[in-house]
N, C-alpha and C. Protein backbone atom coordinates (compact mmCIF):
# COMPACT_ATOMS: atom_id res chain seq x y z
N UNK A 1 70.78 -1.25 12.17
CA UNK A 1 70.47 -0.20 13.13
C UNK A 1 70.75 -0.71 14.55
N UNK A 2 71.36 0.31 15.24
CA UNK A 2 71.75 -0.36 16.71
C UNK A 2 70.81 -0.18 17.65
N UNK A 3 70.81 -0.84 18.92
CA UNK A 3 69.12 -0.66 19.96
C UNK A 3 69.59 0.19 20.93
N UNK A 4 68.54 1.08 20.53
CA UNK A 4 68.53 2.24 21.47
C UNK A 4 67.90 2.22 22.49
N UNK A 5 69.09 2.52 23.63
CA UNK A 5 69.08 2.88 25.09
C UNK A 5 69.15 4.32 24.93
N UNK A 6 69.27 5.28 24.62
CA UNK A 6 69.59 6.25 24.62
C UNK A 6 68.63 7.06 23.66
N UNK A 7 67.86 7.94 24.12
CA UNK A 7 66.81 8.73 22.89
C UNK A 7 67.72 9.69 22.19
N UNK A 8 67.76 9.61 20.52
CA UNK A 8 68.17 10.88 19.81
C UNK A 8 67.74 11.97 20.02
N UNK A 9 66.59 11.86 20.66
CA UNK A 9 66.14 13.44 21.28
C UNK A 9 67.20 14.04 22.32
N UNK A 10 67.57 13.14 22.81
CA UNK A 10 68.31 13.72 24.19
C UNK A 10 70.20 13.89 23.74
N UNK A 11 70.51 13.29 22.92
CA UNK A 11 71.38 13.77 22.05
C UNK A 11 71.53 14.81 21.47
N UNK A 12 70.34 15.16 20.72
CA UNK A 12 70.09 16.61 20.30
C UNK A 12 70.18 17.64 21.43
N UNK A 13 69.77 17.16 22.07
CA UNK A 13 69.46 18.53 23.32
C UNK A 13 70.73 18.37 24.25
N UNK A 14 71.76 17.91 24.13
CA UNK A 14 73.31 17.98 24.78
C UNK A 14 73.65 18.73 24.00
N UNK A 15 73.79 18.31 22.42
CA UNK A 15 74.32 19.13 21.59
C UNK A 15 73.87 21.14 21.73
N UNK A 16 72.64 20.73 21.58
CA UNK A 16 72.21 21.92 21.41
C UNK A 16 72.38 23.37 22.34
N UNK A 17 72.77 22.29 23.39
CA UNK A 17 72.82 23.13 25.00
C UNK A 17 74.24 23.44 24.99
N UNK A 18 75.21 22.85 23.99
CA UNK A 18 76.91 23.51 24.07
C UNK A 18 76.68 24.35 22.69
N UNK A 19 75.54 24.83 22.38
CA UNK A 19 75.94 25.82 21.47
C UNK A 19 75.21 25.55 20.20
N UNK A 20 74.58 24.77 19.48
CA UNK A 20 74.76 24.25 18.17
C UNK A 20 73.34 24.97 17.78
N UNK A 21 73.08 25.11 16.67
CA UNK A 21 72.03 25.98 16.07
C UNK A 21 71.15 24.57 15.90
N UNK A 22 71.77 23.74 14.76
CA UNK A 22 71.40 22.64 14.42
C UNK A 22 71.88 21.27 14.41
N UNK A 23 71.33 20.29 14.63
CA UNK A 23 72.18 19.16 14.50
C UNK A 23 71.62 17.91 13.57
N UNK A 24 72.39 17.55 12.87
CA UNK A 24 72.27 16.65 11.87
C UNK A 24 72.31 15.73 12.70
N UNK A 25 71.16 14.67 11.90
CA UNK A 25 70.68 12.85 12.81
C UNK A 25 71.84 12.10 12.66
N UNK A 26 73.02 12.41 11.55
CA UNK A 26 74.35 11.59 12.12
C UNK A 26 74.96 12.28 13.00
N UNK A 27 74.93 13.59 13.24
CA UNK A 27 75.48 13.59 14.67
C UNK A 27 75.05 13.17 15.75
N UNK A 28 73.76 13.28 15.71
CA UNK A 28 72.57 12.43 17.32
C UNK A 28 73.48 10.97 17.29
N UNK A 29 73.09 10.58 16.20
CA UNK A 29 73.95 9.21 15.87
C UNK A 29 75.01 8.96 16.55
N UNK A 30 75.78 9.35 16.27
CA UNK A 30 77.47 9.11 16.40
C UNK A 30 77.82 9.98 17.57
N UNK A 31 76.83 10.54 18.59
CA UNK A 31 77.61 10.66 19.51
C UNK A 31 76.26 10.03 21.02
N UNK A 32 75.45 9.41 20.27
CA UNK A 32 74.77 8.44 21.09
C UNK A 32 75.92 7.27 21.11
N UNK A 33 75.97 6.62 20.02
CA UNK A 33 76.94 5.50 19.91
C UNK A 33 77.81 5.57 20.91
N UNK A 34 79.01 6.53 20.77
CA UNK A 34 79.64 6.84 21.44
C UNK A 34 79.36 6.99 23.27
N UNK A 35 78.44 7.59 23.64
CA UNK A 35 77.81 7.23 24.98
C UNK A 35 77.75 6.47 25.46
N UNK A 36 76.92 5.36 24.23
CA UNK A 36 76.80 4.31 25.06
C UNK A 36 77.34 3.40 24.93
N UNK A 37 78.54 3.35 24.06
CA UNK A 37 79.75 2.00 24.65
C UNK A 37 80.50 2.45 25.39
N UNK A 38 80.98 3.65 25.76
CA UNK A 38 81.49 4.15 26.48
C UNK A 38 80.70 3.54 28.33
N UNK A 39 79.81 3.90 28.10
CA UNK A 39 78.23 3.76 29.75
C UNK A 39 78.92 2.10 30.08
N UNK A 40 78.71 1.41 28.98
CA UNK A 40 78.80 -0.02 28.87
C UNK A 40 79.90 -0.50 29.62
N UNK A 41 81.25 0.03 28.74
CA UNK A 41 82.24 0.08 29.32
C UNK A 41 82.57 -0.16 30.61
N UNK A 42 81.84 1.12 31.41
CA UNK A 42 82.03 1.74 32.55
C UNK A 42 81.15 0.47 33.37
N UNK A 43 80.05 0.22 33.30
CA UNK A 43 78.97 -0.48 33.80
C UNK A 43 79.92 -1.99 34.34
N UNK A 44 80.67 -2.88 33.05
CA UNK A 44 81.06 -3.74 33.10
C UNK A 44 82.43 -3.91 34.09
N UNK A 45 82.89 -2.34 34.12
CA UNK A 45 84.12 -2.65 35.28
C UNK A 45 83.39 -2.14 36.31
N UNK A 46 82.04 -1.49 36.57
CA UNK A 46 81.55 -1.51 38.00
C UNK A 46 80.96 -2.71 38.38
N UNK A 47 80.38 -3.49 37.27
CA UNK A 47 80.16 -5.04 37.86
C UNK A 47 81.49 -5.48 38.88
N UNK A 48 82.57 -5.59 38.01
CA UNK A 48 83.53 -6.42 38.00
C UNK A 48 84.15 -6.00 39.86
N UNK A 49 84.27 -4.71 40.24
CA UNK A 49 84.61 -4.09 40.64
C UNK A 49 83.13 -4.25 42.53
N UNK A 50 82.24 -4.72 41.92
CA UNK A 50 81.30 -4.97 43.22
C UNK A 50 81.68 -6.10 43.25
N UNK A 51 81.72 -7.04 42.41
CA UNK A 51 81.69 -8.88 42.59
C UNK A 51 83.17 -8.93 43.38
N UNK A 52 84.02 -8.33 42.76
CA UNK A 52 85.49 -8.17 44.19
C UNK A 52 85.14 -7.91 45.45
N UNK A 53 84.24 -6.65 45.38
CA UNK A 53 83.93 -6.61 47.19
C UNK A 53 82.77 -7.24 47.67
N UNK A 54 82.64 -8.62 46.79
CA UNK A 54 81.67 -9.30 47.57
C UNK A 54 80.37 -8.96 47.65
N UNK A 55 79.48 -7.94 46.44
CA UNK A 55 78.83 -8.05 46.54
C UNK A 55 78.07 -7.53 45.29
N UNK A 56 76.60 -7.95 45.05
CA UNK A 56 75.87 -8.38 43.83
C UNK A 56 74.98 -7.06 43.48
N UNK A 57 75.60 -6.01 44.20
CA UNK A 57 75.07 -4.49 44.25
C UNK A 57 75.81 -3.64 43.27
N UNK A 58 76.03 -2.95 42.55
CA UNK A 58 76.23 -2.39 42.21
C UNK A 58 76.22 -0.77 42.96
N UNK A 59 77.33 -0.01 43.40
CA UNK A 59 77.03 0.95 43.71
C UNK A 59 77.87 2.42 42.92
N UNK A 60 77.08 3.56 43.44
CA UNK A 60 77.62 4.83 43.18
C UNK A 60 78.98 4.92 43.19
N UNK A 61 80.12 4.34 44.19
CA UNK A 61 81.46 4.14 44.23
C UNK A 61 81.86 3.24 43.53
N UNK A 62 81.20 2.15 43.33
CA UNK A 62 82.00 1.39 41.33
C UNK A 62 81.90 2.05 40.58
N UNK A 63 80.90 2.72 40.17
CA UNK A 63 80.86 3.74 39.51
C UNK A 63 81.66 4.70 39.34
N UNK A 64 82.32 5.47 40.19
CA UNK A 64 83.14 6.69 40.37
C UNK A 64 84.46 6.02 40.02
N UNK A 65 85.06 4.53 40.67
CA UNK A 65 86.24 4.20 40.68
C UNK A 65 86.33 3.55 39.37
N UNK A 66 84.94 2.72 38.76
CA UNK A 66 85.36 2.37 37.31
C UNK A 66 85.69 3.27 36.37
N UNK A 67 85.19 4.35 36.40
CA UNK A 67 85.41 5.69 35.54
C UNK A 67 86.87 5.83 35.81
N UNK A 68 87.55 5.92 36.46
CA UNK A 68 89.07 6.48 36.64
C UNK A 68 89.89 5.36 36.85
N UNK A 69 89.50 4.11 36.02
CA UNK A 69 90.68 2.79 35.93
C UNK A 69 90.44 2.90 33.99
């Protein structure tokens, strides 16, 4: 079982909010997963991406620019 950062509740309720009547716990599943290596992803080139400009902050603009590299 993988460690959840992410509540299956709140999975459900994305789903549910584009439409879905019901959602099966492998879908909560498999599109938590998906979130959050994706988040991870993103997180690790906004590190990468502050430590270039010199600094140990992390901000809203690594953020925006790691998303679109």
């Amino acid at each position: 079982m993988s460690k959840r950062l992410i509540p299956l509740a709140a999975m459900e309720k994305i789903i549910k909010n584009s439409g879905a009547e019901r959602v099966s716990d492998k879908a909560k599943e498999a599109l938590k997963n998906i979130i959050e290596e994706r988040a991870e992803e993103i997180a690790q080139s906004a590190v990468r991406l502050a430590m270039h400009a010199g600094r140990k902050t992390v901000k809203a603009g690594d953020i925006k620019l790691a998303i679109k590299t």
